[in-house]
N, C-alpha and C. Protein backbone atom coordinates (compact mmCIF):
# COMPACT_ATOMS: atom_id res chain seq x y z
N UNK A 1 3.31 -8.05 14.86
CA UNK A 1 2.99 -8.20 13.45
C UNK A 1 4.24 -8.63 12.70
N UNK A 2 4.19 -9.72 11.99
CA UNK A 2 5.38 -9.92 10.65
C UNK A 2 4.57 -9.74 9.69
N UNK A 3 5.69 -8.77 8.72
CA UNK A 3 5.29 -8.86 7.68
C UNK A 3 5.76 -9.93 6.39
N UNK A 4 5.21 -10.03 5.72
CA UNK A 4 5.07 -11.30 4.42
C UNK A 4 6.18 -11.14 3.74
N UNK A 5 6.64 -9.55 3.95
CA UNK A 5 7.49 -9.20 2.83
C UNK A 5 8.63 -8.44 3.08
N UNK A 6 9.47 -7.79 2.49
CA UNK A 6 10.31 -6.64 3.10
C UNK A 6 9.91 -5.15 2.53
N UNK A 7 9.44 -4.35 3.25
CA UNK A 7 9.02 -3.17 2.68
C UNK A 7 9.85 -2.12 1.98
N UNK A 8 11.16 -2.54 2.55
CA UNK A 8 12.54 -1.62 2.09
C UNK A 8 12.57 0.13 3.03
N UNK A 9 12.80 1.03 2.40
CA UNK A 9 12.50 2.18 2.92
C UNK A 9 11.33 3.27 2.42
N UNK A 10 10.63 3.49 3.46
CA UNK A 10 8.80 4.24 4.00
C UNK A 10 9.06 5.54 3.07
N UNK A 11 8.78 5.87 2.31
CA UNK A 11 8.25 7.06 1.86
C UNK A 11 6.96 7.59 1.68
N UNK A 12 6.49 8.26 2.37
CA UNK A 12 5.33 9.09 2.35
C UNK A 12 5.18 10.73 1.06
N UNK A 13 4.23 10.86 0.10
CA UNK A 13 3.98 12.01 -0.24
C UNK A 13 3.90 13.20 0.60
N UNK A 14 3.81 14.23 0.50
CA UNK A 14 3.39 15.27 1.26
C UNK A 14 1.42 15.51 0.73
N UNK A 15 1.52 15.36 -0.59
CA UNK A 15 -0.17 14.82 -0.95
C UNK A 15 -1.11 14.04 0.23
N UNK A 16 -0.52 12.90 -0.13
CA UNK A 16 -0.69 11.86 0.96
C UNK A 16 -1.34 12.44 2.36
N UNK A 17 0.11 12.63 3.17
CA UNK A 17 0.09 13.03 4.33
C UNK A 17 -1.04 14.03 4.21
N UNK A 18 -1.30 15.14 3.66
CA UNK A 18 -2.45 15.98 3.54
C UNK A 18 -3.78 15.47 3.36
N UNK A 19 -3.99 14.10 2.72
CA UNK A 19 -5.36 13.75 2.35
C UNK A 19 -5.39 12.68 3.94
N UNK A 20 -4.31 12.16 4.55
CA UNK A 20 -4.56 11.35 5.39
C UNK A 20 -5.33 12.33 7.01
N UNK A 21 -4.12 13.16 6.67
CA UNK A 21 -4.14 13.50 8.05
C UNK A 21 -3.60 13.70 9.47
N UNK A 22 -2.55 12.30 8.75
CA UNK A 22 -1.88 11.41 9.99
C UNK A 22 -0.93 10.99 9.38
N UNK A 23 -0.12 10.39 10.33
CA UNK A 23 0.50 9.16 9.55
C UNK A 23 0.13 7.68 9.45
N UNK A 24 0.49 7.29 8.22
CA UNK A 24 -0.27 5.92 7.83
C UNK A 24 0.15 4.42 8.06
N UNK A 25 0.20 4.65 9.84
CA UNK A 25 0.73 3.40 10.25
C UNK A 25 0.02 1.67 10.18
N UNK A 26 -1.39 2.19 10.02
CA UNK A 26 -1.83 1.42 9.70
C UNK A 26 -2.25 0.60 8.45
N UNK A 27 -2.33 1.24 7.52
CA UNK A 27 -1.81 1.10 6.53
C UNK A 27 -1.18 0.71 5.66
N UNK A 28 0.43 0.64 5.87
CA UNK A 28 1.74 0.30 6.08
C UNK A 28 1.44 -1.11 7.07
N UNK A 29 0.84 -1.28 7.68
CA UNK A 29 0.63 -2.50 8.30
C UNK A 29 0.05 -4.11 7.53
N UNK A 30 -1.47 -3.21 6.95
CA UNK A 30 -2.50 -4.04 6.22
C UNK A 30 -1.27 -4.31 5.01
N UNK A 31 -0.73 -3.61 3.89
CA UNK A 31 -0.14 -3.93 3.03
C UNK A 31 0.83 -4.95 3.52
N UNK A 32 1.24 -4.27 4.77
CA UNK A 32 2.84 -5.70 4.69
C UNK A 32 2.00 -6.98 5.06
N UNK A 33 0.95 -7.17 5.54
CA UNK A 33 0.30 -8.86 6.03
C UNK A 33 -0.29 -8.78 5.08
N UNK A 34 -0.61 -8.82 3.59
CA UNK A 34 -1.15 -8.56 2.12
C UNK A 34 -2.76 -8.41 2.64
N UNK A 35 -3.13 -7.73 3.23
CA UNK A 35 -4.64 -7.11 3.02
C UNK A 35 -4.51 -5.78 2.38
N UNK A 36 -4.77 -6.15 0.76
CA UNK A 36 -4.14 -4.75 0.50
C UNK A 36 -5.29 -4.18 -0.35
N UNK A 37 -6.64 -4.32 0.41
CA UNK A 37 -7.72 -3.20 0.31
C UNK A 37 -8.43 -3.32 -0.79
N UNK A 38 -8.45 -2.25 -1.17
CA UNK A 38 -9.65 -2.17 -2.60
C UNK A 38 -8.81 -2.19 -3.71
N UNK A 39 -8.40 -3.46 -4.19
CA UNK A 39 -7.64 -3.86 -5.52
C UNK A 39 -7.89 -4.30 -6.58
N UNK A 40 -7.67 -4.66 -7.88
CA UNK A 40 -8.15 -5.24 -9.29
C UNK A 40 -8.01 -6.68 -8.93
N UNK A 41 -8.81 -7.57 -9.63
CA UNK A 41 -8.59 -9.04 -9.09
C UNK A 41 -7.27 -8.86 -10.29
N UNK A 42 -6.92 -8.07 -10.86
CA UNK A 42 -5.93 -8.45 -11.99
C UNK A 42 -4.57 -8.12 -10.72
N UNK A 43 -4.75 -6.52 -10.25
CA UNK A 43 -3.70 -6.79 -9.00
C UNK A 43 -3.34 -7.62 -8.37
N UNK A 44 -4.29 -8.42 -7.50
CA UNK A 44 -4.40 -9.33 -7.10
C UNK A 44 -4.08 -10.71 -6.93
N UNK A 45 -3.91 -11.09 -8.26
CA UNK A 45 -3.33 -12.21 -8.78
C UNK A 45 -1.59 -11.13 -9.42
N UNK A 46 -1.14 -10.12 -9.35
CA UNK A 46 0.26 -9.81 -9.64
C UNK A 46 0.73 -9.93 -8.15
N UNK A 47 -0.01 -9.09 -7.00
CA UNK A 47 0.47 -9.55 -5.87
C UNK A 47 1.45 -11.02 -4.93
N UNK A 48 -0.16 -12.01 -5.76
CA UNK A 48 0.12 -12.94 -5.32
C UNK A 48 1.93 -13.36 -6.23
N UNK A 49 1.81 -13.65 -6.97
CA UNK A 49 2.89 -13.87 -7.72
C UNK A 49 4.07 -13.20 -7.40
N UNK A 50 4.21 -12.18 -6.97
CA UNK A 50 5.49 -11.10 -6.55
C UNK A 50 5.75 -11.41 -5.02
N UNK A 51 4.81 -12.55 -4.70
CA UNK A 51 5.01 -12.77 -3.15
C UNK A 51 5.76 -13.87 -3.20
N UNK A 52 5.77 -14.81 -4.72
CA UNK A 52 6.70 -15.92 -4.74
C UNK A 52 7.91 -15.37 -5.33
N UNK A 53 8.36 -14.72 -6.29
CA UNK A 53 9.24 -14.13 -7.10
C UNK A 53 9.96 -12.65 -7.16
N UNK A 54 9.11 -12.21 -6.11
CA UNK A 54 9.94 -10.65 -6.00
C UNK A 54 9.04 -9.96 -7.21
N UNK A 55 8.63 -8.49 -6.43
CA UNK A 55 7.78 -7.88 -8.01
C UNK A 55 7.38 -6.87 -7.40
N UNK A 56 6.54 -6.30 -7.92
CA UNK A 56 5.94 -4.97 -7.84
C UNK A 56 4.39 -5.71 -6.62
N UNK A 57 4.70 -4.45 -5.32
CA UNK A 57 3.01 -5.01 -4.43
C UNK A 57 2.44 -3.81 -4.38
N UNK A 58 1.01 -4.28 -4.55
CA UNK A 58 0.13 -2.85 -4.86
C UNK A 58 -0.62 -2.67 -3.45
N UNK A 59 -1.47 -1.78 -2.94
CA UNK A 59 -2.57 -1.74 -2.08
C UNK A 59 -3.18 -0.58 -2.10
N UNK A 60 -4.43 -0.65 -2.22
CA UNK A 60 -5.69 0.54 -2.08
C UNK A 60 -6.29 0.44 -0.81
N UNK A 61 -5.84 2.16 -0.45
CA UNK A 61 -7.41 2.30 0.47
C UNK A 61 -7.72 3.78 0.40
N UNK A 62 -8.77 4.26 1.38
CA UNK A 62 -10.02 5.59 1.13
C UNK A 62 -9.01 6.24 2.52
N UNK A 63 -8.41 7.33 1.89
CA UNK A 63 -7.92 8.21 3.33
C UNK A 63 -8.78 8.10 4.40
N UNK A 64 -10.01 7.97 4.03
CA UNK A 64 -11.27 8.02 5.59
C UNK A 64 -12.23 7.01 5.15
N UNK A 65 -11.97 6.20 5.49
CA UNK A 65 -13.17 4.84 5.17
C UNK A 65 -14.13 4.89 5.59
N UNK A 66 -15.07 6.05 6.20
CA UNK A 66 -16.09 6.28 6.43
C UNK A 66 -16.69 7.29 5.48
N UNK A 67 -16.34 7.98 4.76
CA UNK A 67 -16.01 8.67 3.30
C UNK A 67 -16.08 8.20 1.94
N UNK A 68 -16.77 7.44 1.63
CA UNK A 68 -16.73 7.13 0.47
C UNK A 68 -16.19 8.15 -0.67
N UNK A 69 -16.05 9.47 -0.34
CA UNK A 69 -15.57 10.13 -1.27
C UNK A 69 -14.44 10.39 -0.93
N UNK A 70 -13.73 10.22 -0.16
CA UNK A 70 -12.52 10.60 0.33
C UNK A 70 -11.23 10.24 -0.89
N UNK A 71 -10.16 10.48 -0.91
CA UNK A 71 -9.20 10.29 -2.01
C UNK A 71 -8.59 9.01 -1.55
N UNK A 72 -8.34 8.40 -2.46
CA UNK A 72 -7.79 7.06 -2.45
C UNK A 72 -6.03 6.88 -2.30
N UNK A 73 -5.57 6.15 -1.48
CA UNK A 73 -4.38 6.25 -1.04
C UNK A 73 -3.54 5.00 -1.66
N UNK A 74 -2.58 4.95 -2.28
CA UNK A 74 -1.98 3.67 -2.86
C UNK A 74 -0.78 3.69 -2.52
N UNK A 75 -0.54 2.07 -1.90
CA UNK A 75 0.91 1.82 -0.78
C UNK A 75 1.32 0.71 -1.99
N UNK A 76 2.86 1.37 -2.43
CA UNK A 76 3.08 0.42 -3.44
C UNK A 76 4.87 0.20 -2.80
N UNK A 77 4.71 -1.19 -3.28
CA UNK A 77 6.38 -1.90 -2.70
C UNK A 77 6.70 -2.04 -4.32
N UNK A 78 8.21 -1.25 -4.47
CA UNK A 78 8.65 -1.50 -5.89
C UNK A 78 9.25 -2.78 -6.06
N UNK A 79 9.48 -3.38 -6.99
CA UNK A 79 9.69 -4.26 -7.71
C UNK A 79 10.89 -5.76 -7.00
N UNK A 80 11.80 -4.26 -6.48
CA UNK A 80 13.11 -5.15 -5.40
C UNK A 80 12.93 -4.98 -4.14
N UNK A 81 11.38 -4.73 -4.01
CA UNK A 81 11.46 -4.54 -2.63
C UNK A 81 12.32 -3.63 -1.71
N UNK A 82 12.80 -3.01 -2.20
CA UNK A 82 14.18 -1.74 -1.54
C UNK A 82 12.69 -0.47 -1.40
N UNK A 83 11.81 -0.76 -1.48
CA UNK A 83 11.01 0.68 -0.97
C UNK A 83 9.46 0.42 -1.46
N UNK A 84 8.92 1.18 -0.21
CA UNK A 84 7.77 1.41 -0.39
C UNK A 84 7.00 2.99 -0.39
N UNK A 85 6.36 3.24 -1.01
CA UNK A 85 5.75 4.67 -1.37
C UNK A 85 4.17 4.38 -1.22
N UNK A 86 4.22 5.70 -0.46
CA UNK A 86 2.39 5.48 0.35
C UNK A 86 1.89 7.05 -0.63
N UNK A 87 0.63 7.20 -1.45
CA UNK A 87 1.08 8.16 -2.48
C UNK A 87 -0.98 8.67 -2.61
N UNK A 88 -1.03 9.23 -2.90
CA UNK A 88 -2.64 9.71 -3.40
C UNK A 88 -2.91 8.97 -5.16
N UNK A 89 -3.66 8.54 -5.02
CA UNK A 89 -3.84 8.14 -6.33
C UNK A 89 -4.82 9.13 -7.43
């Protein structure tokens, strides 16, 4: 796998980790090749743009995607790219 982008350094919640289960390697995967899940087309189009210019990258997904109720997990790359935070929304 390459990723699109530089993720910087992985931080996980302890939230998170509790609603996941696991750890969220996959996850961390889909975001860095920009499949980044259940997003705003307004995200969407900021994504794209921060993929030419450096910016803030968003991504949604369902701790258990078989769950529709499950808590929603958001993998966000800050702005300089120096880090990414995987977080409960």
């Amino acid at each position: 796998m390459k990723a699109n982008f530089l993720l910087g350094t992985l931080r996980l919640t302890e939230p998170a980790r509790i609603a996941l289960k696991r750890q969220p390697y996959d996850l961390i995967a889909r975001h860095a090749i920009n499949e980044h899940g259940r997003i705003t087309p307004a995200e969407r189009m900021q994504n794209e743009q921060s993929m030419k210019t450096l910016g803030l990258i968003i991504s949604r997904y369902k701790a258990d995607p078989t769950d529709a109720h499950s808590k929603d997990i958001t993998v966000v790359t800050k702005e300089t790219w120096c880090e990414t935070l995987i977080s409960v929304e």
